[in-house]
Protein backbone atom coordinates (compact mmCIF):
# COMPACT_ATOMS: atom_id res chain seq x y z
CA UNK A 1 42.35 46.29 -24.20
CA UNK A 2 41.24 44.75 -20.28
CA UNK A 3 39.59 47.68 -19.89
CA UNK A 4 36.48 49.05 -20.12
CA UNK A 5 35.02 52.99 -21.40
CA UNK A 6 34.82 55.03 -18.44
CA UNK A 7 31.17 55.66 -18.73
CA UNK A 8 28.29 55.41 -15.97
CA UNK A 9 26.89 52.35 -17.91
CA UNK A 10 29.56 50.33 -18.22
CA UNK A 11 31.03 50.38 -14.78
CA UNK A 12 29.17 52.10 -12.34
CA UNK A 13 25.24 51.76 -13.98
CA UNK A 14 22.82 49.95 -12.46
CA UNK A 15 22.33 46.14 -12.45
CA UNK A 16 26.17 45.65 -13.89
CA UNK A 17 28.28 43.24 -12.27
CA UNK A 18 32.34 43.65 -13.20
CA UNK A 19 33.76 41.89 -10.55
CA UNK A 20 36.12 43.18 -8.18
CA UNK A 21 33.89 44.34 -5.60
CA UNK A 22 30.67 44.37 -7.96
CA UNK A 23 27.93 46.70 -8.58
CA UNK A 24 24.63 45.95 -7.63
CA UNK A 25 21.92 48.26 -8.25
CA UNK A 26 23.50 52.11 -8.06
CA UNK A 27 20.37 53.39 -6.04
CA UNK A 28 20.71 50.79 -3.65
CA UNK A 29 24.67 50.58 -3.38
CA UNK A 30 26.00 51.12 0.27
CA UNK A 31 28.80 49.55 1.83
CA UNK A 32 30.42 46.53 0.43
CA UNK A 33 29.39 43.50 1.64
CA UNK A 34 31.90 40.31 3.30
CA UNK A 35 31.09 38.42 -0.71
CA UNK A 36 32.00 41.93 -2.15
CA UNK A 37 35.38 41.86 -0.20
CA UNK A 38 36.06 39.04 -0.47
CA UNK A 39 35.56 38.94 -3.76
CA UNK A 40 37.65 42.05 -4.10
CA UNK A 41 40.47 40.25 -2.54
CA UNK A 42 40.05 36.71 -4.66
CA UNK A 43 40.24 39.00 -7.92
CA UNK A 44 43.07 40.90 -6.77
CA UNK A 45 45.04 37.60 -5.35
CA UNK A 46 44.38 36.05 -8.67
CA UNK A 47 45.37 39.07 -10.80
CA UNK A 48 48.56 38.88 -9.12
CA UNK A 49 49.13 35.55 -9.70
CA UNK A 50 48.96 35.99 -13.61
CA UNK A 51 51.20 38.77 -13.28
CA UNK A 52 53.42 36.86 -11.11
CA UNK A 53 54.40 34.50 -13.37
CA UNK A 54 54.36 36.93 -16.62
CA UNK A 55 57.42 38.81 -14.63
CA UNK A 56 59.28 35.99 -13.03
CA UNK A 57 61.16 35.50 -16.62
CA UNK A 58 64.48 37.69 -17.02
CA UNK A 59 64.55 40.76 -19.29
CA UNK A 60 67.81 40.81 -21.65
CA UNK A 61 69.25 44.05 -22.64
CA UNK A 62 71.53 44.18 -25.54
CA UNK A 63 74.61 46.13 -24.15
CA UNK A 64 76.17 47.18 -27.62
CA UNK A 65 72.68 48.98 -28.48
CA UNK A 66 71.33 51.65 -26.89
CA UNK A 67 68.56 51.86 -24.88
CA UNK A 68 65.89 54.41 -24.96
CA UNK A 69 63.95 55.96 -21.66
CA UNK A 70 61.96 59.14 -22.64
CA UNK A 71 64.12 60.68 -25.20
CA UNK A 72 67.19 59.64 -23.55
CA UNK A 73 69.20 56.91 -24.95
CA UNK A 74 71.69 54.98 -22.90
CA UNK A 75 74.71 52.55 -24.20
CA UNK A 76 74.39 49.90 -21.30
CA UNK A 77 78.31 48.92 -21.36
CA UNK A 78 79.40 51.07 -18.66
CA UNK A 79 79.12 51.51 -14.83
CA UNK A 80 78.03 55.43 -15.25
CA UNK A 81 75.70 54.31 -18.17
CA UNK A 82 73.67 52.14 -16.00
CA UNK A 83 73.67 54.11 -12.71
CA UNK A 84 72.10 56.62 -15.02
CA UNK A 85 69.15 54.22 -17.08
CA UNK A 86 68.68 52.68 -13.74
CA UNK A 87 67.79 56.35 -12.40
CA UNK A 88 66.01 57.22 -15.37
CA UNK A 89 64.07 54.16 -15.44
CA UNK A 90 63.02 54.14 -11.62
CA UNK A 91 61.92 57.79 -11.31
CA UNK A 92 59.51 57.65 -13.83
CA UNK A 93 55.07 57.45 -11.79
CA UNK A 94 54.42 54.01 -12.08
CA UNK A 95 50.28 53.76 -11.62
CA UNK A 96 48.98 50.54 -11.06
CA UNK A 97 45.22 48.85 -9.85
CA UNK A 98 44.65 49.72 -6.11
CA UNK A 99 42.35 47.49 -4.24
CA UNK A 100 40.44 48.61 -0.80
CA UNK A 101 39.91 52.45 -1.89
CA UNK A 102 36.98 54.33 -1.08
CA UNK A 103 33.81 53.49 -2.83
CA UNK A 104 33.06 55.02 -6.43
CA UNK A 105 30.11 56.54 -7.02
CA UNK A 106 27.06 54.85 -7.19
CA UNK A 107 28.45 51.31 -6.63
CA UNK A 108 30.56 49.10 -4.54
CA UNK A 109 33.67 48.96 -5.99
CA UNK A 110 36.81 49.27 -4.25
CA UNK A 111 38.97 48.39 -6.86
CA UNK A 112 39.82 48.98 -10.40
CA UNK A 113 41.55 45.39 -11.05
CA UNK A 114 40.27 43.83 -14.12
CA UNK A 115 38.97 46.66 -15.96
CA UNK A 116 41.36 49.97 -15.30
CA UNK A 117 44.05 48.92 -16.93
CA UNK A 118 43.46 51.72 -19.39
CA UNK A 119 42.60 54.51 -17.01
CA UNK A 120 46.27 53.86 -14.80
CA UNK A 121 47.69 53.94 -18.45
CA UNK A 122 46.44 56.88 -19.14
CA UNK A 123 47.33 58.49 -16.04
CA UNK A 124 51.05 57.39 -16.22
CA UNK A 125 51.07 59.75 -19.67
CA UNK A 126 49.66 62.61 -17.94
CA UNK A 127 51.99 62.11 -14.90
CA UNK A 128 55.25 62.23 -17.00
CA UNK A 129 53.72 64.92 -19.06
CA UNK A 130 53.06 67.33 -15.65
CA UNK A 131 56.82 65.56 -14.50
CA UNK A 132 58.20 67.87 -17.45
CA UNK A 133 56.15 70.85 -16.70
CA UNK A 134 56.76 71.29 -13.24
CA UNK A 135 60.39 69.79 -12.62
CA UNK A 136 63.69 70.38 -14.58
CA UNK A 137 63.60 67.86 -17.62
CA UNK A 138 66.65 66.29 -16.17
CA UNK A 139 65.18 65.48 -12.76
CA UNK A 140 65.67 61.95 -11.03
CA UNK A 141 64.35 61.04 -7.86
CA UNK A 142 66.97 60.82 -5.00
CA UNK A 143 65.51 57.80 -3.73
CA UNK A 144 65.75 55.89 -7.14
CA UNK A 145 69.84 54.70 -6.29
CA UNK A 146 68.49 53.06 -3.34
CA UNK A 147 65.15 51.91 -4.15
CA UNK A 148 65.80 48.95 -6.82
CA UNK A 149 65.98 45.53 -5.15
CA UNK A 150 69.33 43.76 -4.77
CA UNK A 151 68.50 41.62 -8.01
CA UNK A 152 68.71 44.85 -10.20
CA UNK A 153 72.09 44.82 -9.94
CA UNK A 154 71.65 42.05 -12.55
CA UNK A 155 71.82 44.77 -14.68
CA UNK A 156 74.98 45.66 -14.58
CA UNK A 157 77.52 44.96 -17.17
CA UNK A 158 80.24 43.14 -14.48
CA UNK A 159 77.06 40.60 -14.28
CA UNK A 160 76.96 37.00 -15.85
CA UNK A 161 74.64 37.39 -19.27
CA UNK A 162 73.52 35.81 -21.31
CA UNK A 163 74.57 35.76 -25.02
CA UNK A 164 73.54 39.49 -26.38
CA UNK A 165 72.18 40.92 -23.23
CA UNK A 166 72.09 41.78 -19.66
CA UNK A 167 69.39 39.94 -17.77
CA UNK A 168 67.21 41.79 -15.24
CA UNK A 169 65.03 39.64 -12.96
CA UNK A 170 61.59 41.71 -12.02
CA UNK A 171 59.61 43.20 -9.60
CA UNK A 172 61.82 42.54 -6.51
CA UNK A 173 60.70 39.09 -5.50
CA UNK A 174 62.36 37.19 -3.11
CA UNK A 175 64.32 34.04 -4.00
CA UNK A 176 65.32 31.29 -0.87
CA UNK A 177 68.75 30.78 -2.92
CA UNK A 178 69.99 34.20 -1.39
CA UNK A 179 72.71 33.92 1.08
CA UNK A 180 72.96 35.28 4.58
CA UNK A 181 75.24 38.43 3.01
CA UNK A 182 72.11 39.42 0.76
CA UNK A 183 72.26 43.32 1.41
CA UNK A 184 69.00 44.11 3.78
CA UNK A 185 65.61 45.46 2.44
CA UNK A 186 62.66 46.73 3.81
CA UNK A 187 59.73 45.39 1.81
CA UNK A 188 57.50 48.14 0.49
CA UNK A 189 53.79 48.11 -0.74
CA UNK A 190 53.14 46.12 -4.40
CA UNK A 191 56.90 43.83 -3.83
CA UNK A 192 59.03 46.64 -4.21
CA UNK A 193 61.85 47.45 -2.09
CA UNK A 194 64.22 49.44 -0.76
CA UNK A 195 68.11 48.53 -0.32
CA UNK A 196 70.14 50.28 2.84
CA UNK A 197 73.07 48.97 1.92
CA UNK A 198 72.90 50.91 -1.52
CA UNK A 199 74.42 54.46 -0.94
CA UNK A 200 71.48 57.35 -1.34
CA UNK A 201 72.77 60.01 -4.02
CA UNK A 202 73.76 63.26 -1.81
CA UNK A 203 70.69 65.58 -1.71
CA UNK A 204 71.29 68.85 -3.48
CA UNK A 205 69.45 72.60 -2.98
CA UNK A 206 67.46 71.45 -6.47
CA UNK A 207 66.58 67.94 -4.95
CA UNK A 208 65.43 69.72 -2.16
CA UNK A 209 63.27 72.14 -4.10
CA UNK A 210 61.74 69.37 -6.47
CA UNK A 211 60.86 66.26 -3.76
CA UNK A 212 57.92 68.39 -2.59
CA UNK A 213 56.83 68.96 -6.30
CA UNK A 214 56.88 65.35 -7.10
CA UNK A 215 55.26 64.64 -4.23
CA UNK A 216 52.80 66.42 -4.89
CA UNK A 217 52.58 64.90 -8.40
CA UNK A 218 52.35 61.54 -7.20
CA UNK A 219 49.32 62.75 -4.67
CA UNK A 220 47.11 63.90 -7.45
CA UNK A 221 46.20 59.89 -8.72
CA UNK A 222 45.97 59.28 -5.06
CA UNK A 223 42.57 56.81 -5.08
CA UNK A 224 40.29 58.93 -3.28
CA UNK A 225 37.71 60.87 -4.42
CA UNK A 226 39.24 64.58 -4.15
CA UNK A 227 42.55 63.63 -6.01
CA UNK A 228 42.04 65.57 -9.24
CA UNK A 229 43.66 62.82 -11.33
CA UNK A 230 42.17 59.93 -9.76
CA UNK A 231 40.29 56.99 -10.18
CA UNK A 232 37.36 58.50 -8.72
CA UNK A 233 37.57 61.78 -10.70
CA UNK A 234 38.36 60.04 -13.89
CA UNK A 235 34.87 58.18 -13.39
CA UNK A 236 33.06 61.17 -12.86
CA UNK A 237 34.24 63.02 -15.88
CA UNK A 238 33.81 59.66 -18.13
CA UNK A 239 30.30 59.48 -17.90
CA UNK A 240 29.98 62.13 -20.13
CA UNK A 241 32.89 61.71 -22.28
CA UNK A 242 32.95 58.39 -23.51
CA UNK A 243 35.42 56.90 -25.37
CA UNK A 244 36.56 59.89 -26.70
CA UNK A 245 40.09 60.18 -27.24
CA UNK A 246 41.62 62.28 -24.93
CA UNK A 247 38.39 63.49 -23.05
CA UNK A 248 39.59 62.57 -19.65
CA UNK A 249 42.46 63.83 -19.96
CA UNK A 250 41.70 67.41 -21.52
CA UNK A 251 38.89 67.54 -18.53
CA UNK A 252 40.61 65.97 -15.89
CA UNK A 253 43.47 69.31 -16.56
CA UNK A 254 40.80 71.64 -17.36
CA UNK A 255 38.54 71.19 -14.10
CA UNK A 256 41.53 71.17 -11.69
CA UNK A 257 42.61 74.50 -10.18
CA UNK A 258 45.97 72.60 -9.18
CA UNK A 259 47.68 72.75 -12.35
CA UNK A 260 48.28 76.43 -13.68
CA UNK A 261 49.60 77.31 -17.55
CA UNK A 262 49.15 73.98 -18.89
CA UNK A 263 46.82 73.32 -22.08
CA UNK A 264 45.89 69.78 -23.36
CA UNK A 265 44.99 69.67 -27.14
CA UNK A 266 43.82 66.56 -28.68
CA UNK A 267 43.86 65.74 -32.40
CA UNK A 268 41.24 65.24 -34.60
CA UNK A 269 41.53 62.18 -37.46
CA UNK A 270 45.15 61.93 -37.02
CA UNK A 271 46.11 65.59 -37.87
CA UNK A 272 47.46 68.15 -35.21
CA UNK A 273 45.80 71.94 -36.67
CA UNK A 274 48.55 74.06 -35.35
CA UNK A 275 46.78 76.80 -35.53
CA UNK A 276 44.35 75.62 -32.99
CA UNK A 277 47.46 74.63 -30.89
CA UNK A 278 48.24 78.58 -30.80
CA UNK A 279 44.94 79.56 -30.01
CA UNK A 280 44.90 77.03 -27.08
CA UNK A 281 47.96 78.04 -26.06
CA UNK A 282 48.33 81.47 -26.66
CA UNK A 283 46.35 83.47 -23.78
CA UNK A 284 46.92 86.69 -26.00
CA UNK A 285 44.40 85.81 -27.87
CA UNK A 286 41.47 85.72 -25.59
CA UNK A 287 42.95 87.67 -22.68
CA UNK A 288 44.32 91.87 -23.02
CA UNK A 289 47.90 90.12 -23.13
CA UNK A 290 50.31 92.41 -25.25
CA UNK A 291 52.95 91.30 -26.97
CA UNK A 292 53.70 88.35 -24.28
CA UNK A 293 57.21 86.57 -25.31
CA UNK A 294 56.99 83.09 -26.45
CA UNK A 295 58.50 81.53 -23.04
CA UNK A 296 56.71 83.99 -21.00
CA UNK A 297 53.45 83.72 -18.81
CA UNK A 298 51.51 84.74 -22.56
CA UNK A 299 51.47 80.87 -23.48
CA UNK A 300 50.30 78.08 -21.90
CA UNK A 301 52.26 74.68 -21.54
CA UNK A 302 50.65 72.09 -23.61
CA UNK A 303 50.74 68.16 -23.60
CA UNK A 304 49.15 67.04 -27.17
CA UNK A 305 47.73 63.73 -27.37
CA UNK A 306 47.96 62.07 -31.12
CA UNK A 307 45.18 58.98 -30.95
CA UNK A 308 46.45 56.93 -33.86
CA UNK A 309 45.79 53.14 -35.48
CA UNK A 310 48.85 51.42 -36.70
CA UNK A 311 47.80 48.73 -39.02
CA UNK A 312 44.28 46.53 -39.24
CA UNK A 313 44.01 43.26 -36.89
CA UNK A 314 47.59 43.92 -36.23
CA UNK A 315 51.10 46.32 -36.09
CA UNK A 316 51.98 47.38 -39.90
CA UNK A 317 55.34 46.59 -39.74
CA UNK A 318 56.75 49.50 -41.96
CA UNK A 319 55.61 51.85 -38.77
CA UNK A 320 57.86 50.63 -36.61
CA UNK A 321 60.83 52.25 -37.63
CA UNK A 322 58.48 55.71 -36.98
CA UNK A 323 57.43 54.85 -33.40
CA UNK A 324 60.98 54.28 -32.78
CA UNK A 325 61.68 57.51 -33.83
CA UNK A 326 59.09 58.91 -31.82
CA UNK A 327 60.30 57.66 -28.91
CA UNK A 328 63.36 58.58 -29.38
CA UNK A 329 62.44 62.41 -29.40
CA UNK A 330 62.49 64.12 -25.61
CA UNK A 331 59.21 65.82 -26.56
CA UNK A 332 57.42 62.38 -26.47
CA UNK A 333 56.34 61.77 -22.88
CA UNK A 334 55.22 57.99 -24.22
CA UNK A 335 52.38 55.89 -26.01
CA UNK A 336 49.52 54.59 -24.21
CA UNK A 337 48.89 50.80 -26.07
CA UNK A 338 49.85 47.58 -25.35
CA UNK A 339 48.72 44.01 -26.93
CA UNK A 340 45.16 42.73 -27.37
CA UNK A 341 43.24 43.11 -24.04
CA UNK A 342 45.77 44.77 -22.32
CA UNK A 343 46.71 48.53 -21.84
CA UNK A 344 50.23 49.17 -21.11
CA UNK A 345 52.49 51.99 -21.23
CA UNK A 346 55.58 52.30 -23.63
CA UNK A 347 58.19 54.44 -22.44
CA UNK A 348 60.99 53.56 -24.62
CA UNK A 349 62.47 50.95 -26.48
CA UNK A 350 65.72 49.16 -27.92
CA UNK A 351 66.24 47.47 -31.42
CA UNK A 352 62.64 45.70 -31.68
CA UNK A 353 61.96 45.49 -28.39
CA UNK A 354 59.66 48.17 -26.68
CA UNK A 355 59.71 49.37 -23.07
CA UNK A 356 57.15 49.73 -20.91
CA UNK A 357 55.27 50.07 -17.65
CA UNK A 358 52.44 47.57 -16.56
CA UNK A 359 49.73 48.95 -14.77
CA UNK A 360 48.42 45.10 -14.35
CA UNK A 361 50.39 44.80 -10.72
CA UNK A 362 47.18 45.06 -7.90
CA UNK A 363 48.83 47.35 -5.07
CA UNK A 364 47.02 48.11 -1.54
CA UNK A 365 45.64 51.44 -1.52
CA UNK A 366 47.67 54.43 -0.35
CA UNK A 367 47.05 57.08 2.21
CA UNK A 368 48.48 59.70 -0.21
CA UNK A 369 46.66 62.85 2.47
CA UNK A 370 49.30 61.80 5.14
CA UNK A 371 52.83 63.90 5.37
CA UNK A 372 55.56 61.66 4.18
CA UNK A 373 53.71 59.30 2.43
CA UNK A 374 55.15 56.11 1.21
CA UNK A 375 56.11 56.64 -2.47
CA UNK A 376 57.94 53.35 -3.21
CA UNK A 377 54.75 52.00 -4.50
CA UNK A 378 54.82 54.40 -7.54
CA UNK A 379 57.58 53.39 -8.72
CA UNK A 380 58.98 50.51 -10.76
CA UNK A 381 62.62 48.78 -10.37
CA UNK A 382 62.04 46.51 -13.25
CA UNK A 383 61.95 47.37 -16.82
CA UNK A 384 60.17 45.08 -19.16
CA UNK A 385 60.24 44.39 -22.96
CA UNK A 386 58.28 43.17 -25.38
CA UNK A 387 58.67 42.96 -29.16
CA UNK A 388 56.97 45.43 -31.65
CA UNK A 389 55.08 42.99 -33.31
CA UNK A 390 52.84 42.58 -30.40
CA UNK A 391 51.79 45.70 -30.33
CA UNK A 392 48.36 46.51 -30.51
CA UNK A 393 48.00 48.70 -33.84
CA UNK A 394 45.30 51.10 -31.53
CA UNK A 395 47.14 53.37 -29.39
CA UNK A 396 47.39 57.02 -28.60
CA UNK A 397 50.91 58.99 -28.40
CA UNK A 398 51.59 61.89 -25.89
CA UNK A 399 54.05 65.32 -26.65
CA UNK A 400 54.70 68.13 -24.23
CA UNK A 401 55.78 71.43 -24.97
CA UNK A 402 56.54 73.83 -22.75
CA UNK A 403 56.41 77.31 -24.73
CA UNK A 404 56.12 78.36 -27.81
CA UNK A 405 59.57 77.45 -29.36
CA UNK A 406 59.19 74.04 -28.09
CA UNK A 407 56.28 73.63 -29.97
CA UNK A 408 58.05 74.85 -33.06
CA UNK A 409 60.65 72.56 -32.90
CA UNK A 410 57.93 69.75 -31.38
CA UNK A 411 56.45 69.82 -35.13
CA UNK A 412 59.21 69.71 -37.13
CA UNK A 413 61.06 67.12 -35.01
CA UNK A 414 58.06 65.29 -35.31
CA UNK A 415 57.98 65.40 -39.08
CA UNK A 416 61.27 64.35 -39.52
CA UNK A 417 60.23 61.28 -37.08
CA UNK A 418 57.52 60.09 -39.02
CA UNK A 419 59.55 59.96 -42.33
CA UNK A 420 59.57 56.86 -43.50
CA UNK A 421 60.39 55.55 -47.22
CA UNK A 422 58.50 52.38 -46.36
CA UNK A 423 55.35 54.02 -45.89
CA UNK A 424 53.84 56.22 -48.54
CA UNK A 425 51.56 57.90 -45.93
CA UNK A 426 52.53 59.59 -42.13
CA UNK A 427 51.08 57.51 -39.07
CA UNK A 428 49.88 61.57 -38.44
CA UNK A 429 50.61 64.67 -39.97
CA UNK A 430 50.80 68.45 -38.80
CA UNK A 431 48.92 71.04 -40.92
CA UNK A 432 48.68 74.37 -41.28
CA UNK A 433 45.19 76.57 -39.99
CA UNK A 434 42.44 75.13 -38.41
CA UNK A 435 40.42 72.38 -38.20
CA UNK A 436 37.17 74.41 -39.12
CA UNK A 437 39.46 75.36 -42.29
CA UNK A 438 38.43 71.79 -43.47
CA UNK A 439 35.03 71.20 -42.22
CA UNK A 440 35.96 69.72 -39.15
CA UNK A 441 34.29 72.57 -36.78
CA UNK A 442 31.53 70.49 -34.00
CA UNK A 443 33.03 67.03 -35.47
CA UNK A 444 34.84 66.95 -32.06
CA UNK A 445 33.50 67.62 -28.68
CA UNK A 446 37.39 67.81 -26.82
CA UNK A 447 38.11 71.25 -28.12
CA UNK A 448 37.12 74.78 -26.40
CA UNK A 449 34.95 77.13 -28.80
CA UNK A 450 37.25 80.29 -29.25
CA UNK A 451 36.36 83.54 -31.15
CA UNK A 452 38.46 83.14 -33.91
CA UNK A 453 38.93 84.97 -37.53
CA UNK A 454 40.30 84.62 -40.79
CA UNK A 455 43.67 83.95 -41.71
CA UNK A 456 44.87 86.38 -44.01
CA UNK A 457 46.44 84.81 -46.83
CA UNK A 458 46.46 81.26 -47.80
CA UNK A 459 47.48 79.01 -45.41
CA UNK A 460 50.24 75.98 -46.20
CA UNK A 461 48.84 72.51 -45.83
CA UNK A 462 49.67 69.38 -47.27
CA UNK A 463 48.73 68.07 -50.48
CA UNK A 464 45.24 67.28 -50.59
CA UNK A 465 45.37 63.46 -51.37
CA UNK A 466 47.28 63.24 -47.79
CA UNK A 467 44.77 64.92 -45.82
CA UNK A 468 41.81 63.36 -47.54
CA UNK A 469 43.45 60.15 -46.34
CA UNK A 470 43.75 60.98 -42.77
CA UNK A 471 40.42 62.41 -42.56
CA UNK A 472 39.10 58.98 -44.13
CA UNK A 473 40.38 56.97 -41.46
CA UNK A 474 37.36 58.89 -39.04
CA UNK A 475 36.48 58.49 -35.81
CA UNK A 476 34.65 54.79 -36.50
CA UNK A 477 37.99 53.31 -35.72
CA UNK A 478 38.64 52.24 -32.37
CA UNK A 479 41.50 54.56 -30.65
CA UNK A 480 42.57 54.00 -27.66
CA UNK A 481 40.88 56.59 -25.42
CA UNK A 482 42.02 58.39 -22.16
């Protein structure tokens, strides 16, 4: 992946130079310098420029196949059908590099381009993942009818195609063939913008109620050095954690006194212990809680993160068919991957293309402390494909549950998901008990200790010549880490 661990010695020790803004030596760093800034602005400039031209080429979707946006699947061949993947599409966080933020720690960088690919990545997981938790699981944001540039409409089915598809030009850039009756925009940071001419959806009492939640979503990756999910924080809490799957993550929820009743539980050697699940989750078991009901304030949300590898140098082929399934299930809240080199963000998919969010674009910083702040910025009117085969085989898959029922069904959707008669073996597997059940107690540092006891009776697990294989696959491999 273009990224690097986020880990004092890699990007914020002393002596290392990655570009950007640079680090010089971290007892000496002060204020960037005219070359840092300027070379801040040369990387960003020329980061854009790659991007530029990787988005400037249309997107085709096939309109006799459905299309798949966070568990939701959408048959692109009518007017109602696209209004509602356009909304779908736009309102999920889109987190991308920032340039001209305040310093991290310890160096002189203002800017994450080149190397944070993976961090935004991982944030965009954690933001749809607290999306679900806090707002209904149907929620769209208001502004998402108005906010796609006048090309989106490209989309629609009325629109010239070509043969099998729909094409979708990206990102909102201008073109000098437009006409004088072009509806009028107002550009927005990172090329978005906004259409006037495009009716706003009516604002109900529930839109009203949720705009200051998502706000307030969107203002906890805010680059500054307080925002519990940012940049800045995420450094911090790497330096100790490595490349450890799911460490940021799991600390970056744990530290923060903003989020309440949410739990994130990260699997060990591609198995989910679902007993350890319920002991994260359920607060009856270290607090005087009796006999809490499954939905009620007893359990804790949870988002579980599944770090996985797919194949060797490259995608296996007969898991494909699985991570479409996966996707396809509303308790997946997406994969963190990409290709070789480069993190992205898959969010869906149709036939054997997958869909996904680029973190790649480098955006000016926002102000995300001031009432009303701009939100366009976080948000992306232009879906992109690209085929399964490119996938990188490393990647790391997010669920959320919200109680205790969810979770129930959350493992035996799953299950059914990862059936595959062209693979002899799960791409992960859920098991009964413990993780300490199997020798695995202190082989991972991203679980809390709890004061647990004996099962009575024998537990149900799989048959031993599956679990011996997942634990063989060990943490030597190189997951892609939050």
């Amino acid at each position: 992946m273009n990224s690097v661990s986020p880990s004092a010695v890699q990007y914020v020790g002393g002596g290392t130079d990655v570009g950007g803004g640079g680090t010089r030596d971290a007892t000496t760093a002060g204020e960037p310098d005219e070359v840092d800034k300027l070379k801040t602005k040369l990387m960003s400039a020329w980061n854009n420029v790659k991007y530029g031209w990787s988005v400037k080429s249309k997107t085709t979707f096939n309109k006799s196949s459905p299309v798949t946006v966070m568990g939701h699947s959408y048959l692109l061949n009518s007017e109602d059908e696209v209004e509602r993947f356009r909304r779908a599409f736009v309102s999920r966080l889109w987190l991308t590099y920032r340039r001209e933020f305040p310093q991290l720690e310890g160096s002189t960088l203002t800017t994450d381009c080149g190397w944070g690919c993976m961090l935004r990545s991982g944030q965009m997981l954690l933001a749809q993942g607290l999306l679900l938790h806090l707002l209904p699981r149907d929620w769209s944001w208001p502004d998402a009818q108005q906010f796609a540039d006048v090309d989106f409409e490209a989309l629609r089915p009325r629109s010239p195609s070509r043969a099998g598809g729909v094409p979708i030009p990206s990102f909102g850039y201008s073109s000098s063939s437009r006409t004088p009756t072009t509806p009028q925009k107002t550009s927005m940071p990172g090329g978005t913008a906004l259409n006037h001419t495009q009716k706003k959806r009516p604002e109900s009492g529930r839109d009203r109620q949720a705009e200051p939640l998502h706000r307030r979503v969107v203002a906890w990756f805010g680059d500054e050095p307080p925002a519990p999910f940012g940049v800045h924080q995420l450094v911090e809490l790497g330096k100790s954690s490595g490349k450890k799957a799911g460490g940021l993550v799991r600390k970056a929820v744990a530290k923060t006194s903003e989020v309440h009743n949410l739990a994130v539980y990260v699997a060990q050697d591609c198995t989910v212990y679902k007993k350890d699940v319920v002991h994260l989750c359920d607060q009856s078991l270290n607090q005087s809680i009796s006999d809490p009901e499954p939905s009620g304030p007893g359990w804790k949300s949870v988002i579980i993160l599944v770090p996985v590898r797919l194949g060797g140098d490259s995608l296996n082929p007969s898991y494909i068919k699985c991570v479409r399934n996966i996707l396809r299930l509303e308790c997946c809240i997406g994969i963190i991957g990409g290709k070789p080199k480069h993190s992205l963000f898959f969010i869906g998919c149709q036939d054997e293309q997958l869909l996904y969010l680029d973190p790649h674009y480098c955006q000016g910083v926002v102000d995300v402390t001031q009432d009303n702040f701009p939100l366009e910025s976080f948000h992306c009117s232009s879906p992109r494909k690209m085929p399964f085969s490119r996938m990188d085989p490393s990647c790391t898959i997010g669920f959320y549950a919200k109680n205790k029922k969810d979770f129930e069904s959350l493992c035996s959707a799953v299950c059914v998901a990862l059936s595959s008669p062209e693979e002899k073996y799960p791409i992960f597997t859920f098991v009964e008990g413990q993780a300490q059940d199997y020798g695995l107690v202190g082989h991972s540092s991203s679980y809390p200790h709890y004061d647990t006891s004996p099962t009575p009776g024998p537990a149900h697990m799989l048959p031993q010549g599956k679990l011996s294989r997942s634990n063989n696959i060990g943490s030597s491999d190189d997951f892609v880490f939050l």
